[in-house]
C-alpha atoms as a PDB file:
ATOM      1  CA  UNK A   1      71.407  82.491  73.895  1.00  0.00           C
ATOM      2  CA  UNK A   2      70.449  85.666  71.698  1.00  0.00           C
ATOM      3  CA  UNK A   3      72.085  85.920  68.433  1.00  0.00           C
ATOM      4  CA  UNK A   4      74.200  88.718  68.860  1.00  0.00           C
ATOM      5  CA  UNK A   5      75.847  86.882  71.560  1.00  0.00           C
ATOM      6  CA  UNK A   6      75.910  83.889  69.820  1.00  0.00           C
ATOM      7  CA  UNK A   7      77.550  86.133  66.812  1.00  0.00           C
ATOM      8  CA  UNK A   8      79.863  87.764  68.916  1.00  0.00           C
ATOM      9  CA  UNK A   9      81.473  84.576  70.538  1.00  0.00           C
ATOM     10  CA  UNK A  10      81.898  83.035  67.261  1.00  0.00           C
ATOM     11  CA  UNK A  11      84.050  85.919  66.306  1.00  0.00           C
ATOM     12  CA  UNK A  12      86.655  84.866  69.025  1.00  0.00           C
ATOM     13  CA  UNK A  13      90.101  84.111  67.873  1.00  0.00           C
ATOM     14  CA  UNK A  14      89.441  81.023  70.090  1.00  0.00           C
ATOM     15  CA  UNK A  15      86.247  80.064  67.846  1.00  0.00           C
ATOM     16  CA  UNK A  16      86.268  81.798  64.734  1.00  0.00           C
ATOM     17  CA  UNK A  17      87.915  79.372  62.352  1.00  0.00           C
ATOM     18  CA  UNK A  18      86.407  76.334  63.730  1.00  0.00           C
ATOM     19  CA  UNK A  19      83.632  74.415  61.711  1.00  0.00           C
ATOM     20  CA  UNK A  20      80.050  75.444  61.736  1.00  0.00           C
ATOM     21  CA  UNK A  21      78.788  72.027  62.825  1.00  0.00           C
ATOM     22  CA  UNK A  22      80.841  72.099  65.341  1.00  0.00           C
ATOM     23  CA  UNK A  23      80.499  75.480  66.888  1.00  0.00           C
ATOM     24  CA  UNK A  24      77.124  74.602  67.091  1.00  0.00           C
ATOM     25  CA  UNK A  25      77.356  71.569  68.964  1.00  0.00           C
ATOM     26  CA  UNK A  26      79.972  73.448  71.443  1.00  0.00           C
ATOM     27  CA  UNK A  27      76.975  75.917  72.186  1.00  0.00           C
ATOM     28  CA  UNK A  28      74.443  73.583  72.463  1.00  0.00           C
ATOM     29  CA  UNK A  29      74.999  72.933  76.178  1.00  0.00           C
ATOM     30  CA  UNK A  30      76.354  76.656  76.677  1.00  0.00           C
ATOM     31  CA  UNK A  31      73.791  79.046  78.513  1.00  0.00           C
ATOM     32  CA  UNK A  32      74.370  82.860  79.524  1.00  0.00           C
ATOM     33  CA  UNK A  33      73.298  84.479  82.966  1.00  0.00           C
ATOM     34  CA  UNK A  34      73.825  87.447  84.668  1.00  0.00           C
ATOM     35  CA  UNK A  35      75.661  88.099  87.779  1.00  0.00           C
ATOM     36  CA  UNK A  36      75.749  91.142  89.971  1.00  0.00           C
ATOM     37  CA  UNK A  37      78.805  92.648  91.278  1.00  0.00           C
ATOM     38  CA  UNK A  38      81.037  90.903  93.668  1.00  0.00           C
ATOM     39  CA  UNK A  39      79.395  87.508  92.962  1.00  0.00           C
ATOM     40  CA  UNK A  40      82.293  84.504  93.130  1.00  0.00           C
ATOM     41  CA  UNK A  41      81.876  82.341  90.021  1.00  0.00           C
ATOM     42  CA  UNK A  42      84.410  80.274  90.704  1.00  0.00           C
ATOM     43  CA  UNK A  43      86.613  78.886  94.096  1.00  0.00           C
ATOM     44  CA  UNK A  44      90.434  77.725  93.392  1.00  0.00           C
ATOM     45  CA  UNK A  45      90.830  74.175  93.840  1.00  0.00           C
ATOM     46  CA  UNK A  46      87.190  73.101  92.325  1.00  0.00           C
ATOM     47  CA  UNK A  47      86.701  70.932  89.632  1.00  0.00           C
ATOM     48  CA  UNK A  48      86.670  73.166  86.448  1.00  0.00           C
ATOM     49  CA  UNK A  49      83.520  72.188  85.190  1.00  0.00           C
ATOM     50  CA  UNK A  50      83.203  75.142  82.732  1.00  0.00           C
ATOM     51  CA  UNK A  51      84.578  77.667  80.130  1.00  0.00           C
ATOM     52  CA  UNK A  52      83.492  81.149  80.896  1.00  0.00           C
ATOM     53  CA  UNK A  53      83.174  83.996  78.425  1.00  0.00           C
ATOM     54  CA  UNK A  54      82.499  87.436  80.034  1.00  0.00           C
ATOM     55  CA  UNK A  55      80.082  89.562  77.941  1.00  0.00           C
ATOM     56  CA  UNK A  56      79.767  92.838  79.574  1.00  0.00           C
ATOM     57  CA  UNK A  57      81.278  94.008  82.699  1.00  0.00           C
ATOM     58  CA  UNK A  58      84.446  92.591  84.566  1.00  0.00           C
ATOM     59  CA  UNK A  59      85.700  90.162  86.237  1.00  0.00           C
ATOM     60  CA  UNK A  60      88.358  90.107  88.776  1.00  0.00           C
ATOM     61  CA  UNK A  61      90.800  86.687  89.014  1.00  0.00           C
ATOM     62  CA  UNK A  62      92.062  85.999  92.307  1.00  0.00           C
ATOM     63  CA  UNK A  63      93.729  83.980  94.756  1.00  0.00           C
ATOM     64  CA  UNK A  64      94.522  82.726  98.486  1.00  0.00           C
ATOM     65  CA  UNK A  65      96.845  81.199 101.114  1.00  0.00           C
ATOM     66  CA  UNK A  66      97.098  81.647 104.591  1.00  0.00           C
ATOM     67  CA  UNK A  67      94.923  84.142 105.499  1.00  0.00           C
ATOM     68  CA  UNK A  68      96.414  86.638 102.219  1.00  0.00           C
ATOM     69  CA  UNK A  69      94.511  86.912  99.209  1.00  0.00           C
ATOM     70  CA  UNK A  70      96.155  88.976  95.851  1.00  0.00           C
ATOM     71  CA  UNK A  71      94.519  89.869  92.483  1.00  0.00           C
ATOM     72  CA  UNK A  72      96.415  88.472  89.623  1.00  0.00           C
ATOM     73  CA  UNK A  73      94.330  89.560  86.585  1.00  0.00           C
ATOM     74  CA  UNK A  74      91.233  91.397  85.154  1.00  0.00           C
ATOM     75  CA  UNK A  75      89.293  89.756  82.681  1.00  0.00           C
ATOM     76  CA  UNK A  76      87.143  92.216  80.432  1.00  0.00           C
ATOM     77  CA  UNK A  77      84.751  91.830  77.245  1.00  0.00           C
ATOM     78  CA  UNK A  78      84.941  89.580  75.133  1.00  0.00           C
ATOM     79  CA  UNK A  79      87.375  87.239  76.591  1.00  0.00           C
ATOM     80  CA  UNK A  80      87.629  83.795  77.981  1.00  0.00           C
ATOM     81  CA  UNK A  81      88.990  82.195  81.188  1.00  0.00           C
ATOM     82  CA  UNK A  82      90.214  80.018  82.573  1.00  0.00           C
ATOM     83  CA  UNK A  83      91.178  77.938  79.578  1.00  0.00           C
ATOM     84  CA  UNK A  84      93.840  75.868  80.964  1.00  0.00           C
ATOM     85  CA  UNK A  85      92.365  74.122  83.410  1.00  0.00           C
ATOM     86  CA  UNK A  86      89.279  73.793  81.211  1.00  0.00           C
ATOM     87  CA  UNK A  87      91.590  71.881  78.677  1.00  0.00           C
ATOM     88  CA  UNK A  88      93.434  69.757  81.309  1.00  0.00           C
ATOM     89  CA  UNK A  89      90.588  68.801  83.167  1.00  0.00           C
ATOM     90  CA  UNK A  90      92.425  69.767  86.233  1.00  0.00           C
ATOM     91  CA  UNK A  91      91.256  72.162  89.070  1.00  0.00           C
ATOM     92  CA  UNK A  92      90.587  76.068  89.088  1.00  0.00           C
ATOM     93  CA  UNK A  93      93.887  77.423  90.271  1.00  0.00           C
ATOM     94  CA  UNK A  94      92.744  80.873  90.762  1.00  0.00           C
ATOM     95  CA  UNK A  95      88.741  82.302  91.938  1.00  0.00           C
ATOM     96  CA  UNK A  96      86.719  85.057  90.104  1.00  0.00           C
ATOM     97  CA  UNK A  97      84.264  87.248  91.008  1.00  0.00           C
ATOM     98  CA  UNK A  98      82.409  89.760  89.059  1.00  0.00           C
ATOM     99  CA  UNK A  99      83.704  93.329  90.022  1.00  0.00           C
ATOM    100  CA  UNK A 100      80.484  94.646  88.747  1.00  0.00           C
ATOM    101  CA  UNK A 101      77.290  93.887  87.145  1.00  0.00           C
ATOM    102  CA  UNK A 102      78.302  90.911  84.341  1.00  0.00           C
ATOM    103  CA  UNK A 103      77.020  88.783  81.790  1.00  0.00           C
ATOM    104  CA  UNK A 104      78.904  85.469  81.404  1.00  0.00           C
ATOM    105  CA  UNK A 105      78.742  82.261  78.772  1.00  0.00           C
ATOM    106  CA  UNK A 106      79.337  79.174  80.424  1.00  0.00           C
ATOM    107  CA  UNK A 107      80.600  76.602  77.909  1.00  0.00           C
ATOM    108  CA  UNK A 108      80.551  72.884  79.748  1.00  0.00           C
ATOM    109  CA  UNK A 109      84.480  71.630  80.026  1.00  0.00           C
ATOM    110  CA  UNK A 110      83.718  68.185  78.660  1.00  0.00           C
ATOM    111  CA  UNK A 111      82.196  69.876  75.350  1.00  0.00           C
ATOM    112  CA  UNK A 112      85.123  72.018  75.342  1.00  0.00           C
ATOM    113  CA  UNK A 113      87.358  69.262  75.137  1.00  0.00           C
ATOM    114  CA  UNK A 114      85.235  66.824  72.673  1.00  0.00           C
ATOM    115  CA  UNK A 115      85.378  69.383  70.128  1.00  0.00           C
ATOM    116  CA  UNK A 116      88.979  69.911  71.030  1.00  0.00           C
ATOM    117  CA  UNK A 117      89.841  66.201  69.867  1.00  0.00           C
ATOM    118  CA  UNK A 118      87.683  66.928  66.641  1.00  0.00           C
ATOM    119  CA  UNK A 119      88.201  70.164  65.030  1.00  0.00           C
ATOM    120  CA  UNK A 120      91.827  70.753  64.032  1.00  0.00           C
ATOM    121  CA  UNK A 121      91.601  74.535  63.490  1.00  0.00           C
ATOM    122  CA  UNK A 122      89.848  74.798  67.345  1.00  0.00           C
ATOM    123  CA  UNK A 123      92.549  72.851  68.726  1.00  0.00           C
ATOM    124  CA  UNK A 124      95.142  75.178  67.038  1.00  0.00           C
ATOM    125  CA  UNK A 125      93.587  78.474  68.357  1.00  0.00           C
ATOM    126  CA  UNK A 126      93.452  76.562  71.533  1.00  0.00           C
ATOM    127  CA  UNK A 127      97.030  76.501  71.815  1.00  0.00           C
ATOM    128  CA  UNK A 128      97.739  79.510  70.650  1.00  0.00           C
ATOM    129  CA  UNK A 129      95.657  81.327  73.095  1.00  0.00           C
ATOM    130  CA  UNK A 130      97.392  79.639  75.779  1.00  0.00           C
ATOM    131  CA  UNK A 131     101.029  80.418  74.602  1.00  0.00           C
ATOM    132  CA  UNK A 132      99.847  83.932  74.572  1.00  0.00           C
ATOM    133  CA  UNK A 133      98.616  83.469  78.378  1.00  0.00           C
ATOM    134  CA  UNK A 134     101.929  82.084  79.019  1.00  0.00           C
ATOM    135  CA  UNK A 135     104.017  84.536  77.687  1.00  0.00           C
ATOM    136  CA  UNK A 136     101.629  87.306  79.575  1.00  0.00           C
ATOM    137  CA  UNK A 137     103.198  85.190  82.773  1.00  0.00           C
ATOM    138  CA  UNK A 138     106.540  85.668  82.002  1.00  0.00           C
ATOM    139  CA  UNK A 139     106.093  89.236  81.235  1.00  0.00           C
ATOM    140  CA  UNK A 140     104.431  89.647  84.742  1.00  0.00           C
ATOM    141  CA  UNK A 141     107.064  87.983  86.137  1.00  0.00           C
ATOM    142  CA  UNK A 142     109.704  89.910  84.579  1.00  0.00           C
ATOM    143  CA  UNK A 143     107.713  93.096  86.046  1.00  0.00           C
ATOM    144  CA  UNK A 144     107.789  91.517  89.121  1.00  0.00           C
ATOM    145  CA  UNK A 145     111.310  90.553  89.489  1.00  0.00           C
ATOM    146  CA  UNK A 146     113.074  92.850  87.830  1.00  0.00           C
ATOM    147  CA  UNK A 147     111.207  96.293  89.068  1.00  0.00           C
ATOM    148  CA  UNK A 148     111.227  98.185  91.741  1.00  0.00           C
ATOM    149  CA  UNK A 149     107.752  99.152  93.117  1.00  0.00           C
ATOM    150  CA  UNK A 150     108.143 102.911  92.013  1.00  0.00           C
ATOM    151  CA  UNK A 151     108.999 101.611  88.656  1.00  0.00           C
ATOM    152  CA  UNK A 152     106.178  98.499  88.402  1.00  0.00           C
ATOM    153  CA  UNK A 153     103.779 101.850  89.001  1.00  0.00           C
ATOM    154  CA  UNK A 154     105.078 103.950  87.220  1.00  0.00           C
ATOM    155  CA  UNK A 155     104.902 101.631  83.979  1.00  0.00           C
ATOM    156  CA  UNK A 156     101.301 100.476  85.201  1.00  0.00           C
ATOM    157  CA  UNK A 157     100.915 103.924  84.729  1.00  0.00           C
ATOM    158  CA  UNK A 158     101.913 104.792  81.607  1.00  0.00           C
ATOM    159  CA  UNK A 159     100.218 101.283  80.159  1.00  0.00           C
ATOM    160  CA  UNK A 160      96.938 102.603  81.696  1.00  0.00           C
ATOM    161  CA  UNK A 161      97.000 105.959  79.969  1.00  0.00           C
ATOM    162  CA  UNK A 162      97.768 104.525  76.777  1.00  0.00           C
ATOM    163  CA  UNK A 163      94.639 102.244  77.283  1.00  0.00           C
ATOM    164  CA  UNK A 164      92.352 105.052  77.982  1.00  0.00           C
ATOM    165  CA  UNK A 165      93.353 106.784  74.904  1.00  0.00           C
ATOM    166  CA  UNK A 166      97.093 108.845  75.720  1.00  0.00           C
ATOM    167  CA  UNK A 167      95.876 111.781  77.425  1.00  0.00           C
ATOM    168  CA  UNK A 168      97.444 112.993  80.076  1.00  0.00           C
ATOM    169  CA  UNK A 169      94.940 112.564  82.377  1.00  0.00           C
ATOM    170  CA  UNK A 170      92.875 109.392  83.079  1.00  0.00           C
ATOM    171  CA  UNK A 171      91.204 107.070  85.405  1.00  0.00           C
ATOM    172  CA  UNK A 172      92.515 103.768  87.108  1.00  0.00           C
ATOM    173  CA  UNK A 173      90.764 101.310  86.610  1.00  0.00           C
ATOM    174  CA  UNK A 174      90.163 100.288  89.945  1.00  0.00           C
ATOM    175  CA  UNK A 175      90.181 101.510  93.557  1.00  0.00           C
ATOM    176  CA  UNK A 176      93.919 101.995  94.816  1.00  0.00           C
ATOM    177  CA  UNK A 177      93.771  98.747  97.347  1.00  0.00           C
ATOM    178  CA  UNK A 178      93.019  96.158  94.444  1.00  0.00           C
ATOM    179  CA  UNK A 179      95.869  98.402  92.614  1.00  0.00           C
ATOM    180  CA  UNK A 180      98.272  97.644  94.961  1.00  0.00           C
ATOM    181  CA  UNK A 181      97.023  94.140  95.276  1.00  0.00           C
ATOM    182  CA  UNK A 182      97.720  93.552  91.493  1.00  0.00           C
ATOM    183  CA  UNK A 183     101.036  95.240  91.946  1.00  0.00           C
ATOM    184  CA  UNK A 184     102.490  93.274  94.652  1.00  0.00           C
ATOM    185  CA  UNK A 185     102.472  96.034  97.392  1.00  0.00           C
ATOM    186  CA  UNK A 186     100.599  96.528 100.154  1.00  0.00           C
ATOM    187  CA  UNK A 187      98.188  99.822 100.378  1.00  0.00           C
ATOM    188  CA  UNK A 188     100.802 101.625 102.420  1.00  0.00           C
ATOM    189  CA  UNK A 189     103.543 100.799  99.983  1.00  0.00           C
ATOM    190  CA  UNK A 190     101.462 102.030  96.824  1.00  0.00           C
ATOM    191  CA  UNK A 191     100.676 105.411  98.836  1.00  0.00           C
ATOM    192  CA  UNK A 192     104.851 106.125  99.046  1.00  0.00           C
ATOM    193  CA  UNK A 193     105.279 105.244  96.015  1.00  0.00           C
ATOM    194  CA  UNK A 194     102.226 107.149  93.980  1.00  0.00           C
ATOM    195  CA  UNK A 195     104.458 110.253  95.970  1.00  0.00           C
ATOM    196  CA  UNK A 196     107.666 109.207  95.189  1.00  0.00           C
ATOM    197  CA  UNK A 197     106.360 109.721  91.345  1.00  0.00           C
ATOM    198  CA  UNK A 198     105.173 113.089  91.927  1.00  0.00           C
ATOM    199  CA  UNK A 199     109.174 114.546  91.010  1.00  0.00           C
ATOM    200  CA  UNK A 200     108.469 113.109  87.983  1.00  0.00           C
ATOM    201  CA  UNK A 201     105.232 115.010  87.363  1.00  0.00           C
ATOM    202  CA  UNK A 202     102.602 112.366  88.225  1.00  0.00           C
ATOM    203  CA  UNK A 203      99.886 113.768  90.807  1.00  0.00           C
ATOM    204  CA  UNK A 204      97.037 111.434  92.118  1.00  0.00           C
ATOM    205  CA  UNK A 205      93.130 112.752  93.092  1.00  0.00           C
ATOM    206  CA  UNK A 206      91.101 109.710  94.060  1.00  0.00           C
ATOM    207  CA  UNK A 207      91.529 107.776  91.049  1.00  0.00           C
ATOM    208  CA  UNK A 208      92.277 109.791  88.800  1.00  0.00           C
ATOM    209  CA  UNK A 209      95.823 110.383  87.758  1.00  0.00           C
ATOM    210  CA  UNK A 210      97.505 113.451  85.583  1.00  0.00           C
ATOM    211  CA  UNK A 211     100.903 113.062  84.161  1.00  0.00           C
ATOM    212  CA  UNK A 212     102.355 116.298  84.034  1.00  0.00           C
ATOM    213  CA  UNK A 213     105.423 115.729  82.293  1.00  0.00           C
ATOM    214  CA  UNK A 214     105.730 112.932  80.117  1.00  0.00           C
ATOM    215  CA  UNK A 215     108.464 112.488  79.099  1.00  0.00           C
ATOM    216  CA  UNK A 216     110.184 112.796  82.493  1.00  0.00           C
ATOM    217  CA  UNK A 217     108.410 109.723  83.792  1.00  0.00           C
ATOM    218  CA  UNK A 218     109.122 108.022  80.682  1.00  0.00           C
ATOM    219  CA  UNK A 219     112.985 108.434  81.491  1.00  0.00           C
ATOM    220  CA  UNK A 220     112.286 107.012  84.716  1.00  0.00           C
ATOM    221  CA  UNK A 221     109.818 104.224  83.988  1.00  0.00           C
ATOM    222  CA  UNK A 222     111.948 103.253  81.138  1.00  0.00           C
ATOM    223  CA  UNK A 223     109.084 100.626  79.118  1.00  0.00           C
ATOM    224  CA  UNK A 224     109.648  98.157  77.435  1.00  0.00           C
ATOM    225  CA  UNK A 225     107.677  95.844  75.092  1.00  0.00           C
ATOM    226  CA  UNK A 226     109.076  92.656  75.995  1.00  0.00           C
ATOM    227  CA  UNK A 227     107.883  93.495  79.510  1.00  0.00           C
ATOM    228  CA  UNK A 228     105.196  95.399  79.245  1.00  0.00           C
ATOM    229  CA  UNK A 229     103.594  94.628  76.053  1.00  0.00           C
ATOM    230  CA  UNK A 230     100.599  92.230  76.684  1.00  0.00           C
ATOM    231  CA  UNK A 231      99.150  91.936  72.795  1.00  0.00           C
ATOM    232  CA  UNK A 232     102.126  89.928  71.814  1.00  0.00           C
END
């Protein structure tokens, strides 16, 4: 693995306070390799035999049953997944594929695990990063539940914007039929709804969105951090 790699895992929350000795033996068995797009690293209900760490590029977690499959998150630089299952030694409850070109660390579970029973300050940021992933669950739940579809877009909205810097006009960050995928509408569904935003000054080209008037859709969307607020 090439030092700045190496460097840049070690600054993880996940890995940063451990002990040298061993963070080093945790990446002795680790290897990086690159994946092009649309590659499945993973299938739900295998063993999980590794951590991965994507790099560069993105990957897209996913799931099926009965002929349906829905997107459920997007991992990006430089971030983990999927811990939980690493920890219990229990099988991958969701897939991944890369959505485009990626470079992933694979950490082996077992290692993962060892240095889990051995390293006090690992084990801590363990669980911390998975309370974090749990309360992201409840908040997507809570968007879920609680929201109509014109209002889960309109806040996907207005957290997208803020993540590509505020201005009023920016990209998604993905085609419209994974967006309504992550959403929990069908294509159809997200196509009403995109125009039932447009009184509240939201117009759509491709995938790129303008908000007109902003604090008209703020009325409307009415955000809120213990929803939609994903950094705490």
């Amino acid at each position: 693995m090439p030092d700045s790699e190496y460097r840049d895992i070690r600054k993880l929350d996940l890995f940063s306070q451990m002990a040298d000795a061993h963070f080093t033996a945790l990446m002795r068995g680790a290897y990086v390799q690159n994946f092009p797009a649309q590659i499945e690293l993973i299938t739900e209900g295998e063993p999980s035999d590794f951590l991965h760490i994507v790099l560069s590029g993105s990957v897209d977690l996913f799931s099926a049953w009965n002929g349906r499959d829905t997107s459920m998150a997007t991992v990006r630089p430089i971030s983990t997944f999927i811990l939980a299952a690493t920890i219990k030694d229990a099988p991958y409850l969701m897939s991944a594929r890369t959505q485009e070109k990626s470079r992933i660390a694979l950490i082996p579970s077992q290692d993962v695990r060892a240095i889990f029973d051995a390293d006090s300050n690992f084990a801590r940021a363990i669980v911390t990063e998975l309370a974090q992933c749990y309360r992201s669950v409840i908040k997507s739940q809570k968007d879920l539940k609680l929201r109509t579809s014109l209002e889960r877009l309109a806040n996907y909205l207005l957290r997208q914007q803020k993540r590509a810097g505020g201005g009023a006009v920016f990209e998604l960050d993905f085609e419209k039929r994974r967006l309504a995928s992550v959403l929990g509408m069908t294509p159809e569904n997200l196509s009403r709804a995109f125009k039932g935003l447009q009184p509240y000054g939201v117009t759509v080209t491709g995938t790129r969105i303008t908000i007109g008037d902003q604090a008209d859709l703020e009325r409307f969307a009415k955000p809120n951090p213990l929803i939609d607020d994903f950094t705490t």
